[in-house]
N, C-alpha and C. Protein backbone atom coordinates (compact mmCIF):
# COMPACT_ATOMS: atom_id res chain seq x y z
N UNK A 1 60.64 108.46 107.75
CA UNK A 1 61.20 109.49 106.89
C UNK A 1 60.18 110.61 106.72
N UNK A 2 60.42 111.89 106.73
CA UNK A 2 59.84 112.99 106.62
C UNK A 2 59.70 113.33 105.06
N UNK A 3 58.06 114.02 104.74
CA UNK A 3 58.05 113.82 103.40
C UNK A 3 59.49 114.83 102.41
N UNK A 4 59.64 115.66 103.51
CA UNK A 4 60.71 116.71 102.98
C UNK A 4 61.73 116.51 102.92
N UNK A 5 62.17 115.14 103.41
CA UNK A 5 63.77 114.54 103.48
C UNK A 5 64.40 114.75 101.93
N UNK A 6 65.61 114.77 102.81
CA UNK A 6 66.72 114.33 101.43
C UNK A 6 66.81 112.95 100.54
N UNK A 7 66.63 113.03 99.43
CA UNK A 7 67.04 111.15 98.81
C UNK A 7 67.98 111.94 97.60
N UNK A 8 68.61 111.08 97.50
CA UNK A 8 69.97 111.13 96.22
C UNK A 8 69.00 111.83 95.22
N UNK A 9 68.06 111.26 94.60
CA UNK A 9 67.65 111.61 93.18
C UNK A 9 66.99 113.20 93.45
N UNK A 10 66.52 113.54 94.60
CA UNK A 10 66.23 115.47 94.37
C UNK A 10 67.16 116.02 94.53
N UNK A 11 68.27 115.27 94.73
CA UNK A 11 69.66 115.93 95.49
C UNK A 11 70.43 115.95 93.66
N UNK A 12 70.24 114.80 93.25
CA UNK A 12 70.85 114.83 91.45
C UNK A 12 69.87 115.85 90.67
N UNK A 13 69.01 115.62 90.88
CA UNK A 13 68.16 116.70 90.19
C UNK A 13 68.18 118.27 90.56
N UNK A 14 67.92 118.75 91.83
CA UNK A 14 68.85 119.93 92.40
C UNK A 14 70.45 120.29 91.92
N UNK A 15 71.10 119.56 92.01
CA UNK A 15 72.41 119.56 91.89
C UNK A 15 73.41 120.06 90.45
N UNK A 16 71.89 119.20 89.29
CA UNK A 16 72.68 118.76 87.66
C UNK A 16 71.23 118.91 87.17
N UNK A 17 70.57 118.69 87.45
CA UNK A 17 69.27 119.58 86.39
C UNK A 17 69.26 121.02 86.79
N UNK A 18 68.26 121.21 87.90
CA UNK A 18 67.68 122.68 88.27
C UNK A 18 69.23 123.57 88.21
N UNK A 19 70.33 123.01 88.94
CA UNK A 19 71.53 124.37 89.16
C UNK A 19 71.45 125.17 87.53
N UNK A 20 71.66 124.16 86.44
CA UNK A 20 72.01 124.47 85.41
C UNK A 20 71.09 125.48 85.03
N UNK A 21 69.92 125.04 85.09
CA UNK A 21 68.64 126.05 84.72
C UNK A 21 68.38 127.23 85.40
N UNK A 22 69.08 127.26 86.18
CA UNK A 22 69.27 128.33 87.06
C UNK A 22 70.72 129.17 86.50
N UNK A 23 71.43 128.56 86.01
CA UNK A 23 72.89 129.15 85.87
C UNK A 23 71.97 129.85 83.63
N UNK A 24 71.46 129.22 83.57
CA UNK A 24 71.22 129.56 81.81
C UNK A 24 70.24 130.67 82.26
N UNK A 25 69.43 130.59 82.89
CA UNK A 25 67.99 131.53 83.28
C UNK A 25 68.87 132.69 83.51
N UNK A 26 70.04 132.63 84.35
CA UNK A 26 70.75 134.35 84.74
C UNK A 26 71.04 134.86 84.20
N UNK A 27 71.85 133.73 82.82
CA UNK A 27 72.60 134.32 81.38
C UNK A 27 71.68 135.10 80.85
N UNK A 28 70.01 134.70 80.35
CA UNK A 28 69.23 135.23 79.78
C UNK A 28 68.77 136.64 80.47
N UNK A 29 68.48 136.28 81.57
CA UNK A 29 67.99 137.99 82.00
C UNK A 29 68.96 138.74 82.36
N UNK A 30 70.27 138.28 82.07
CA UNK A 30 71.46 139.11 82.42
C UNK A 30 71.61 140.03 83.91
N UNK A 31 71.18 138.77 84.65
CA UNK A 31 71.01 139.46 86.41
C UNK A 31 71.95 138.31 86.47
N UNK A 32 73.16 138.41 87.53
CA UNK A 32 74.16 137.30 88.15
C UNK A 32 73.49 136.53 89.52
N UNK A 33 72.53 137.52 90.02
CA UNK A 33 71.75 136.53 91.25
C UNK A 33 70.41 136.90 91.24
N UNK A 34 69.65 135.73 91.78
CA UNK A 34 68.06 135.76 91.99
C UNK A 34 67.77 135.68 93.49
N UNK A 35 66.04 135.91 93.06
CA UNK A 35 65.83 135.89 94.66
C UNK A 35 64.82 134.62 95.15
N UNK A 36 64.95 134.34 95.95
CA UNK A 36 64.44 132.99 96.59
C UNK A 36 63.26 133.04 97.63
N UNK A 37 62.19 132.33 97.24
CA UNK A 37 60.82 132.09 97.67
C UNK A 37 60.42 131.12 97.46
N UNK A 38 60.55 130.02 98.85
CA UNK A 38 59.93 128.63 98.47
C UNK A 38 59.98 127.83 99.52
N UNK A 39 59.83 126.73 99.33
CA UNK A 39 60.33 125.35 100.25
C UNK A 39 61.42 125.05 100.25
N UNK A 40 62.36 125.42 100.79
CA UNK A 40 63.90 125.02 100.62
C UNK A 40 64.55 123.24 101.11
N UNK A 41 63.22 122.83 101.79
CA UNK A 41 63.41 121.85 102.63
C UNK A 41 63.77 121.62 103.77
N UNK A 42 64.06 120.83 104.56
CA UNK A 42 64.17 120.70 106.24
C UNK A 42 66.02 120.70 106.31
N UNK A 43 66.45 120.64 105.66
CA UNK A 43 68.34 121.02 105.57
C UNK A 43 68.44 122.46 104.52
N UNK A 44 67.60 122.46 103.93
CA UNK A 44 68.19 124.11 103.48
C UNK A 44 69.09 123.80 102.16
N UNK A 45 68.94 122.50 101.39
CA UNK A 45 69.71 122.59 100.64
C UNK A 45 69.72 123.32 99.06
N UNK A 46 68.69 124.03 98.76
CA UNK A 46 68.07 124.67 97.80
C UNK A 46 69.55 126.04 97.79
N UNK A 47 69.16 126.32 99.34
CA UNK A 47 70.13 127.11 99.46
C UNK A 47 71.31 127.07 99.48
N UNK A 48 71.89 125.98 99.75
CA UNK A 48 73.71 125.88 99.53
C UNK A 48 73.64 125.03 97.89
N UNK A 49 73.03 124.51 97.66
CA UNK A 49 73.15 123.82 96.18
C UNK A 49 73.23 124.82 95.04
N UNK A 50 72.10 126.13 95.31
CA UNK A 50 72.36 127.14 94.06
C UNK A 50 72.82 128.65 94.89
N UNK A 51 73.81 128.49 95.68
CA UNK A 51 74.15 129.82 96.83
C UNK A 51 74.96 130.87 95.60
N UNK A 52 75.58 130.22 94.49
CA UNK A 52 76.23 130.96 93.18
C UNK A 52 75.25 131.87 93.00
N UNK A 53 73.97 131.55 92.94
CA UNK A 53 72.92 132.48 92.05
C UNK A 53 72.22 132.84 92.87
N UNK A 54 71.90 132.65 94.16
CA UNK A 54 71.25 133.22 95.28
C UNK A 54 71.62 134.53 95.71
N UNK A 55 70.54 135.16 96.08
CA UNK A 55 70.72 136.67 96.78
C UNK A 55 70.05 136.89 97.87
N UNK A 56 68.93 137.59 97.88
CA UNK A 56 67.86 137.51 99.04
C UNK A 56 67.26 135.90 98.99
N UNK A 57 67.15 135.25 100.23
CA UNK A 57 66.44 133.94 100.70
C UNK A 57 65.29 134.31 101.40
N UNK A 58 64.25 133.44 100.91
CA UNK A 58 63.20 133.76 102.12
C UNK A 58 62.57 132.14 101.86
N UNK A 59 62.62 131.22 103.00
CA UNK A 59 62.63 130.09 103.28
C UNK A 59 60.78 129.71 103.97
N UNK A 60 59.49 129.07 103.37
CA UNK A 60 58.70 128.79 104.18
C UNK A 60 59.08 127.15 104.92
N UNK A 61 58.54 127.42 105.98
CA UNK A 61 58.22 126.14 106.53
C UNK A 61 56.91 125.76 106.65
N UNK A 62 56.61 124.37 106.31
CA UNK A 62 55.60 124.11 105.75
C UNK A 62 55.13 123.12 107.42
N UNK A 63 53.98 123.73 108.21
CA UNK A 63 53.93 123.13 109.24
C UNK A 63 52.89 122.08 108.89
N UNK A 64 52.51 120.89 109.95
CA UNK A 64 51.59 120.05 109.93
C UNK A 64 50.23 120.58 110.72
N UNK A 65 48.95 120.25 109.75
CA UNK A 65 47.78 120.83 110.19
C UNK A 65 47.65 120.61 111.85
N UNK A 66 46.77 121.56 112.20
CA UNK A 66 46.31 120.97 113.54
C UNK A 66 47.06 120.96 114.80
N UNK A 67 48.86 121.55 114.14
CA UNK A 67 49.70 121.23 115.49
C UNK A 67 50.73 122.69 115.27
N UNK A 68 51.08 123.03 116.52
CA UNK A 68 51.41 124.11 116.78
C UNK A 68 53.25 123.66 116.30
N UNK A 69 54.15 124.92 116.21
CA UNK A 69 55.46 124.59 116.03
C UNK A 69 55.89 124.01 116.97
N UNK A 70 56.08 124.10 118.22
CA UNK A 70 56.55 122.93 119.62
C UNK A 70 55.94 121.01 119.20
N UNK A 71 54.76 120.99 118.58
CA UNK A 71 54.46 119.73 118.40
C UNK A 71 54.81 119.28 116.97
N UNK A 72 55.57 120.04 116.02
CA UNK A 72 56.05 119.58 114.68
C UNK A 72 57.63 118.71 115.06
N UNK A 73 57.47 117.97 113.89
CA UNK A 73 58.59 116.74 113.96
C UNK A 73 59.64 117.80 113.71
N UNK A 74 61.36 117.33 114.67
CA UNK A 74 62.18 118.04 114.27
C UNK A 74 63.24 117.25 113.00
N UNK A 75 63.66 117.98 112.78
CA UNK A 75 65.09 117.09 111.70
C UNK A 75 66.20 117.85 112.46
N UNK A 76 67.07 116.39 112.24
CA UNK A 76 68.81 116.60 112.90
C UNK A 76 69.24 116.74 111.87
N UNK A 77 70.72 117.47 111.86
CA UNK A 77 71.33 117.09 110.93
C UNK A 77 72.88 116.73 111.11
């Protein structure tokens, strides 16, 4: 398993903690979408989980020391 994988509980916590805090945070600054800078993970689900409040995405990938992108592990999905 890749440390960036999916498991149920970041997927419940993404889903029903963070969305919400994300949906109250917009109310307060009275903006309907934010902008995105982070680790989204190896499926991208940061991005379809809060895509309501998303606007501009900008996604890092977090490579492994020492090895070029051709020698990093891939994920299927």
């Amino acid at each position: 398993m890749l440390p960036l994988s999916v498991t149920e509980n970041k997927q419940a916590i993404r889903q029903i903690w963070d969305k919400s805090i994300i949906r109250q945070f917009c109310k307060t600054i009275e903006k309907e979408r934010l902008s995105y800078f982070g680790l989204p993970g190896p499926d991208i689900r940061d991005f379809h989980d809060w895509a309501d409040y998303l606007d501009w995405k900008t996604g890092i990938e977090l490579l492994n020391k020492g090895k070029n992108r051709e020698e990093q592990p891939s994920v299927s999905q």
